[in-house]
Protein backbone atom coordinates (compact mmCIF):
# COMPACT_ATOMS: atom_id res chain seq x y z
CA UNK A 1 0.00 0.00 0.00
CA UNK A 2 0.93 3.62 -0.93
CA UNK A 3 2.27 5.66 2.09
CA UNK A 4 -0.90 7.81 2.90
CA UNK A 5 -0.71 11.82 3.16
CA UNK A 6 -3.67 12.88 5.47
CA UNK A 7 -6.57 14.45 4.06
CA UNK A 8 -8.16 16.98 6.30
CA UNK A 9 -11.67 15.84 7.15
CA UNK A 10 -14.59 18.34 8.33
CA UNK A 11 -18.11 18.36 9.39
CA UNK A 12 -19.86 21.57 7.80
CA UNK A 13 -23.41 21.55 9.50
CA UNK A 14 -24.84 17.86 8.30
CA UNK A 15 -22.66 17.61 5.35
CA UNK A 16 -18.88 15.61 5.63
CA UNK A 17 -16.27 16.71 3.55
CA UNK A 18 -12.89 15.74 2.82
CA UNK A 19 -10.03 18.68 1.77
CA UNK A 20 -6.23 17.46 0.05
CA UNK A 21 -3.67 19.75 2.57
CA UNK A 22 -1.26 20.40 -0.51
CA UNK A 23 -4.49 21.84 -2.19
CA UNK A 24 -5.34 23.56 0.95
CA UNK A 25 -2.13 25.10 1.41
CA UNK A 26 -2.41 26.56 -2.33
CA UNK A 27 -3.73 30.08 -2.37
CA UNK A 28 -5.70 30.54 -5.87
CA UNK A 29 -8.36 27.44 -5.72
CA UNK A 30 -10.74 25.87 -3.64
CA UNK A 31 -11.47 22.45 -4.10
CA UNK A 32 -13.33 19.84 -1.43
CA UNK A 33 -14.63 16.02 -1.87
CA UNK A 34 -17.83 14.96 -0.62
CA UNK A 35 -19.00 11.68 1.53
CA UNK A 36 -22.57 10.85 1.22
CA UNK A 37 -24.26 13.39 3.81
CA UNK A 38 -26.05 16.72 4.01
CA UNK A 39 -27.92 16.36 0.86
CA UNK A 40 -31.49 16.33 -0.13
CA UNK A 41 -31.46 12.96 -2.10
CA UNK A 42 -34.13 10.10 -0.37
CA UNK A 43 -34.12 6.42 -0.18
CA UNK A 44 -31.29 4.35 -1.35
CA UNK A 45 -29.73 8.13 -2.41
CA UNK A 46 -29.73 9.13 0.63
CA UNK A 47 -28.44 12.16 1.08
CA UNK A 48 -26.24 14.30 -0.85
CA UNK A 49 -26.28 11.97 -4.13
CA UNK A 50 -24.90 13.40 -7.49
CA UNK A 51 -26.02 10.49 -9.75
CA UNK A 52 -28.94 11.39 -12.04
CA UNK A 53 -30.61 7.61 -12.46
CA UNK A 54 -33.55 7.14 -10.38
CA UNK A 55 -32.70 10.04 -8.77
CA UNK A 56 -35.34 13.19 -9.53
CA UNK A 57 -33.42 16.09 -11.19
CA UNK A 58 -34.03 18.74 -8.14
CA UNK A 59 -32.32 16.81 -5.79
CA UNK A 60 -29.48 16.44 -7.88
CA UNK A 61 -29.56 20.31 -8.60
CA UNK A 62 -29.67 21.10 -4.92
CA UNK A 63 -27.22 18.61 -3.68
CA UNK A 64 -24.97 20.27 -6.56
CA UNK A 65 -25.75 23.75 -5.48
CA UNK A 66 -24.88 22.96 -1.79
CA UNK A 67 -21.30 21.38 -2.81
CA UNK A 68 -20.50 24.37 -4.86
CA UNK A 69 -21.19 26.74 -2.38
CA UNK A 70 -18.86 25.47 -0.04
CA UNK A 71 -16.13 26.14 -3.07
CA UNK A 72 -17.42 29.02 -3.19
CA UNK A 73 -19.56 28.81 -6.47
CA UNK A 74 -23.10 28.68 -8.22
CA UNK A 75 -24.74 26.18 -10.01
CA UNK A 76 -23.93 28.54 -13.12
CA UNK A 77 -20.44 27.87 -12.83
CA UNK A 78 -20.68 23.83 -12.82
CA UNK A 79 -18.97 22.20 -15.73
CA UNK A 80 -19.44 18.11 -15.43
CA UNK A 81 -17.55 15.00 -16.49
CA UNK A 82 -19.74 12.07 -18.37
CA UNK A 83 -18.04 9.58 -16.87
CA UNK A 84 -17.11 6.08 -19.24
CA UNK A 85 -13.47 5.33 -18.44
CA UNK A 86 -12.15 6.80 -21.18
CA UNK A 87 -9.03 8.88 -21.39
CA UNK A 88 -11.12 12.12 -23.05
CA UNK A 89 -10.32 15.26 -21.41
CA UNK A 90 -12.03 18.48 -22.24
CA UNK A 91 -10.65 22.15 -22.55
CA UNK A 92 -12.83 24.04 -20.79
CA UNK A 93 -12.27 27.06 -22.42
CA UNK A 94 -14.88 30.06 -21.33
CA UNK A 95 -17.19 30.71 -18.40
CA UNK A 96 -21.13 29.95 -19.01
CA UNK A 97 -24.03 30.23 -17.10
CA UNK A 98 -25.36 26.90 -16.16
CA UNK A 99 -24.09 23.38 -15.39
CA UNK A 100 -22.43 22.25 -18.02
CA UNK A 101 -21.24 18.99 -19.49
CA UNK A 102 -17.68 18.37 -20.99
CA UNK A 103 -17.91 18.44 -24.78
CA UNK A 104 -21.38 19.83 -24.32
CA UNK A 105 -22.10 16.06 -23.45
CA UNK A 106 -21.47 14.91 -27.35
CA UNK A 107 -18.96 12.42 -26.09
CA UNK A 108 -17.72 11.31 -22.72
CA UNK A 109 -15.72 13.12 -20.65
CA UNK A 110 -13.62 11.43 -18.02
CA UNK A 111 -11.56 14.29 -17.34
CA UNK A 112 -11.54 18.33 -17.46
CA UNK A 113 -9.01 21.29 -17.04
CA UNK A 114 -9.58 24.93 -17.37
CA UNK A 115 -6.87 28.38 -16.73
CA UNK A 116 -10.83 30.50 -16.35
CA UNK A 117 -11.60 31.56 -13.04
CA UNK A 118 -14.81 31.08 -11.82
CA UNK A 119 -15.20 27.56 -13.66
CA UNK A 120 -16.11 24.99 -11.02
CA UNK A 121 -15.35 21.53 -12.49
CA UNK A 122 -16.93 18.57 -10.98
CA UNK A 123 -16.57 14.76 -11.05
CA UNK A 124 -17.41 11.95 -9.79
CA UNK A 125 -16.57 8.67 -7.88
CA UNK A 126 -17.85 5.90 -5.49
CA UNK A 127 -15.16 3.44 -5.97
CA UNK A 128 -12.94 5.02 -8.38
CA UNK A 129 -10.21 7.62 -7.99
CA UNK A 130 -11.23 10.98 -8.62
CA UNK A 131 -8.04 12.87 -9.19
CA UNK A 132 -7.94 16.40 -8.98
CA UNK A 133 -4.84 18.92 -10.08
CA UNK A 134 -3.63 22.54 -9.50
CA UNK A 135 -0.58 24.40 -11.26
CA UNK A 136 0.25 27.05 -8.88
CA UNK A 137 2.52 28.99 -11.22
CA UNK A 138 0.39 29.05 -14.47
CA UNK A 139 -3.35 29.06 -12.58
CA UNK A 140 -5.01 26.17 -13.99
CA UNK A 141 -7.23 23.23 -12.63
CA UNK A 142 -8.08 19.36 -13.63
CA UNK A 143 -10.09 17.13 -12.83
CA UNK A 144 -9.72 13.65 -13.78
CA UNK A 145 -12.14 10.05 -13.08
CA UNK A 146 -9.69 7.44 -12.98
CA UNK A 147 -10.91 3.61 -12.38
CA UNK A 148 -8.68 1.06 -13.07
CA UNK A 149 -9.22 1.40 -16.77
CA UNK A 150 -8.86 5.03 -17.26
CA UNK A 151 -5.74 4.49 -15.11
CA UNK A 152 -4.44 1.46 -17.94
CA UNK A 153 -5.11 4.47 -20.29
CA UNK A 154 -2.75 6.47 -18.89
CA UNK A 155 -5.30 9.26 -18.10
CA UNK A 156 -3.64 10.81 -15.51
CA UNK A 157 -0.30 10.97 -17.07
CA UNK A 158 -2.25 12.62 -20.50
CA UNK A 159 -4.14 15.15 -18.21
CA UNK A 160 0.08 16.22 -17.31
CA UNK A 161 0.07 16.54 -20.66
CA UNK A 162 -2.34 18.38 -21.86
CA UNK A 163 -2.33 20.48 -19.24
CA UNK A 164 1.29 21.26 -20.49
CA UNK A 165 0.37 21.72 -23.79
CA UNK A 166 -2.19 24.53 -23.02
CA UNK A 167 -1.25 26.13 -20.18
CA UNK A 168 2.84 25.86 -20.10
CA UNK A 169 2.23 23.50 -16.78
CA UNK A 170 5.06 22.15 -15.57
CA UNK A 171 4.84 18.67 -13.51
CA UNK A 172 6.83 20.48 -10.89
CA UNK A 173 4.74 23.18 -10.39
CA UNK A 174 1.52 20.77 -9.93
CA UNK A 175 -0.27 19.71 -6.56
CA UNK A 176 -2.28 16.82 -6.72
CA UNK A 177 -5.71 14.69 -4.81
CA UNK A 178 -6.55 11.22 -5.33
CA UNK A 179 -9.73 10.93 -2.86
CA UNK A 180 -11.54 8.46 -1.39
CA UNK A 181 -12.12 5.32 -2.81
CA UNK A 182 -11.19 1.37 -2.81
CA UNK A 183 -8.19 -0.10 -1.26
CA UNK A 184 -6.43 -2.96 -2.22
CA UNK A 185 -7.79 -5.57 0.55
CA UNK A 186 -11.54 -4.95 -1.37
CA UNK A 187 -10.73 -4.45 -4.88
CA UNK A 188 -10.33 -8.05 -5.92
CA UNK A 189 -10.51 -8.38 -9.83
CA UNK A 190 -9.44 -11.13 -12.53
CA UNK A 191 -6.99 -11.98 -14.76
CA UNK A 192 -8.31 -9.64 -17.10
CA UNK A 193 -7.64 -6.34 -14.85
CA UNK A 194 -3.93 -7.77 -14.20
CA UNK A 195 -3.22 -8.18 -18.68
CA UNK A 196 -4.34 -4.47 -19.33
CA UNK A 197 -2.35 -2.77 -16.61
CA UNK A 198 1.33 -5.03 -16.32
CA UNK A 199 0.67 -4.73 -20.82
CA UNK A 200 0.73 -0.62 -20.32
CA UNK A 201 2.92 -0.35 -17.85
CA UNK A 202 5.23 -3.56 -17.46
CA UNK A 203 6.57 -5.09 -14.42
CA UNK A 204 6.70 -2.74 -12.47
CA UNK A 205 3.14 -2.93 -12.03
CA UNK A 206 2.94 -5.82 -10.48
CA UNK A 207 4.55 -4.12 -6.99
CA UNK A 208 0.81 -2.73 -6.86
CA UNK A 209 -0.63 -5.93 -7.00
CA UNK A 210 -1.32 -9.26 -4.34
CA UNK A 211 -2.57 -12.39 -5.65
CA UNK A 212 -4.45 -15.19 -3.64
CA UNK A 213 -5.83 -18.06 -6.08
CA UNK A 214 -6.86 -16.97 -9.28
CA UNK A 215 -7.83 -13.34 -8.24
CA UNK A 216 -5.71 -10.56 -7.96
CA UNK A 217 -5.77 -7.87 -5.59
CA UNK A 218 -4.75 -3.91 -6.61
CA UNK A 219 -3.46 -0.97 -5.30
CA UNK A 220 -5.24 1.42 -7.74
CA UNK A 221 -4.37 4.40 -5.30
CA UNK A 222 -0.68 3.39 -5.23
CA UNK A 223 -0.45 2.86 -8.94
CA UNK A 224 -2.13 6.19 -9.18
CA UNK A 225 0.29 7.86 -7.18
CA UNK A 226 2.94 5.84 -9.15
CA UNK A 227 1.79 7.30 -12.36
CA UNK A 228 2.07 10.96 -10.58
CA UNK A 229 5.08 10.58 -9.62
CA UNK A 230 6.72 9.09 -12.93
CA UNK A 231 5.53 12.50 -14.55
CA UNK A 232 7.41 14.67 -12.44
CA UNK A 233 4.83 15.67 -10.05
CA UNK A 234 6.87 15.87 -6.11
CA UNK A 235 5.85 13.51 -3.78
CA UNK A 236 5.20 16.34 -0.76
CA UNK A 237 2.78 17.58 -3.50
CA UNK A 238 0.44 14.50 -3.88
CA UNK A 239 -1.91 13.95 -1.03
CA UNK A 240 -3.32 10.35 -1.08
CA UNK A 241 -6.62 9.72 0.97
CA UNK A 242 -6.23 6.46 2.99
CA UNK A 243 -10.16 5.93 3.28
CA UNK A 244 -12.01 3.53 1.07
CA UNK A 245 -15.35 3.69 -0.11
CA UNK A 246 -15.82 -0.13 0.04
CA UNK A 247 -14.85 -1.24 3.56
CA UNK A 248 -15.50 2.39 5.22
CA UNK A 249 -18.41 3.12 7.22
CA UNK A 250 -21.40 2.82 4.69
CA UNK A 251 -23.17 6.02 6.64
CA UNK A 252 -20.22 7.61 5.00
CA UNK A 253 -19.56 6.50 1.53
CA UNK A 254 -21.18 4.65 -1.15
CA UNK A 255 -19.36 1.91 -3.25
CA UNK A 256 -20.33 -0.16 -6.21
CA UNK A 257 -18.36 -3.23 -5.26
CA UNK A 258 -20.34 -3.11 -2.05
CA UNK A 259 -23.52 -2.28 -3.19
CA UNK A 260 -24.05 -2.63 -7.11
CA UNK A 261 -26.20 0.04 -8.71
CA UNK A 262 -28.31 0.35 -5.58
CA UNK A 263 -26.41 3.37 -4.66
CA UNK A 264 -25.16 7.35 -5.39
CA UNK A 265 -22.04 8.83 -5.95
CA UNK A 266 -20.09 11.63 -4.33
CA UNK A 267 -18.24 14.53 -6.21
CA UNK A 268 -15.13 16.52 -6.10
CA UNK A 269 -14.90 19.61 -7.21
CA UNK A 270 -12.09 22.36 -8.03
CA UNK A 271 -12.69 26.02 -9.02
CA UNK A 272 -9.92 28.22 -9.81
CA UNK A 273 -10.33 31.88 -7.80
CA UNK A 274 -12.23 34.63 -9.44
């Protein structure tokens, strides 16, 4: 397992949320990650819920006006992933009023950066890691879903990238969030998980993974952090979260490996400083 930087964790009134100290400690954006309370949502959604299916369209709309406020936006500043483990990042390019989605939702949209202030990008995650970034010197933001298979994609490495090619960022100059989400001991998978991600990356890989039988047993946030690191990004500037959504009190978090599609998701969200 990764060696864990602490993640400052906060009660605001009834909702729990979860702030990266390197992000924190960087004047110029606000940023937070949500656990599953203080919302409006009902039922098996219960409370603050961010997933649209089943769930009626005002309580997503309030439960994403309540997480913006507290980075200090509006609902008109929301621009959304469409989540389908890909490795498509948008260029958020201009303030608009209203959520938006990334590529005004004509394709998916795992990942998002912007340089505009004001733009609050959110994604989403249950089990996944939701990786946010911030380059301090040039004043720009990602955020980036990364499952296992967005991660075998190289996602976080391209959002380096890009960010690079539009904004001058520098891997140096970047602090970094992977949240919440699965650990190792829960996120058993098959043979099939272990081909894609020792095929992209090579051996090396394999010091992220335990095997018991014929299932194998992965350190997404460690590979994660891996990946981070082998861009250039300092390790003092990476905070790691050391809770997981699957084993973590379920009051807390919601997890598909836990609970199928019976369940919500929480965001994170990133806004650069008007």
């Amino acid at each position: 397992m990764a060696e864990m930087v602490e993640f400052v964790q906060e009660t605001l009134g009834d909702m729990d949320v979860r702030w990266a100290e390197p992000l924190l400690e960087s004047p110029g954006c606000q940023h937070l990650y949500t656990a599953r309370t203080g919302g409006v949502s009902q039922g098996q959604f219960a409370s603050l819920n961010f997933r649209r299916a089943g769930d009626p369209p005002e309580h997503i709309m309030e439960n994403c006006r309540r997480a913006a406020a507290l980075a200090g936006c509006g609902l008109g500043d929301i621009v959304r992933t469409r989540q389908e483990h890909t490795d498509l990042i948008d260029v958020v390019r201009q303030w608009a009023p209203g959520i938006r989605v990334g590529f005004d939702n004509k394709q998916p949209s795992d990942g998002l950066i912007t340089n505009v202030p004001g733009v609050c990008l959110m994604g989403f995650y249950a089990d996944c890691q939701l990786l946010l970034f911030y380059d301090r010197r040039n004043h720009a933001a990602g955020c980036v879903h990364s499952g296992w298979r967005g991660t075998a994609l190289a996602v976080a490495e391209k959002t380096i990238s890009l960010m690079g090619a539009e904004y001058g960022t520098q891997p140096e100059d970047l602090v970094c969030a992977i949240g919440p989400s699965i650990c190792q001991d829960c996120f058993e998978t098959d043979r099939d998980v272990y081909d894609r991600l020792t095929g992209r990356f090579g051996p090396e890989a394999e010091g992220f993974c335990r095997t018991k039988g014929d299932k194998f047993y992965w350190d997404t946030k460690g590979l994660n952090l891996w990946r981070l690191l082998s861009a250039g990004v300092p390790r003092d500037q990476i905070a790691v979260s050391d809770e997981c959504t699957c084993c973590g009190d379920p009051a807390l978090w919601w997890s598909h490996r836990r609970q199928g599609d019976r369940r919500g998701v929480h965001a994170g969200l990133i806004a650069l400083d008007r």
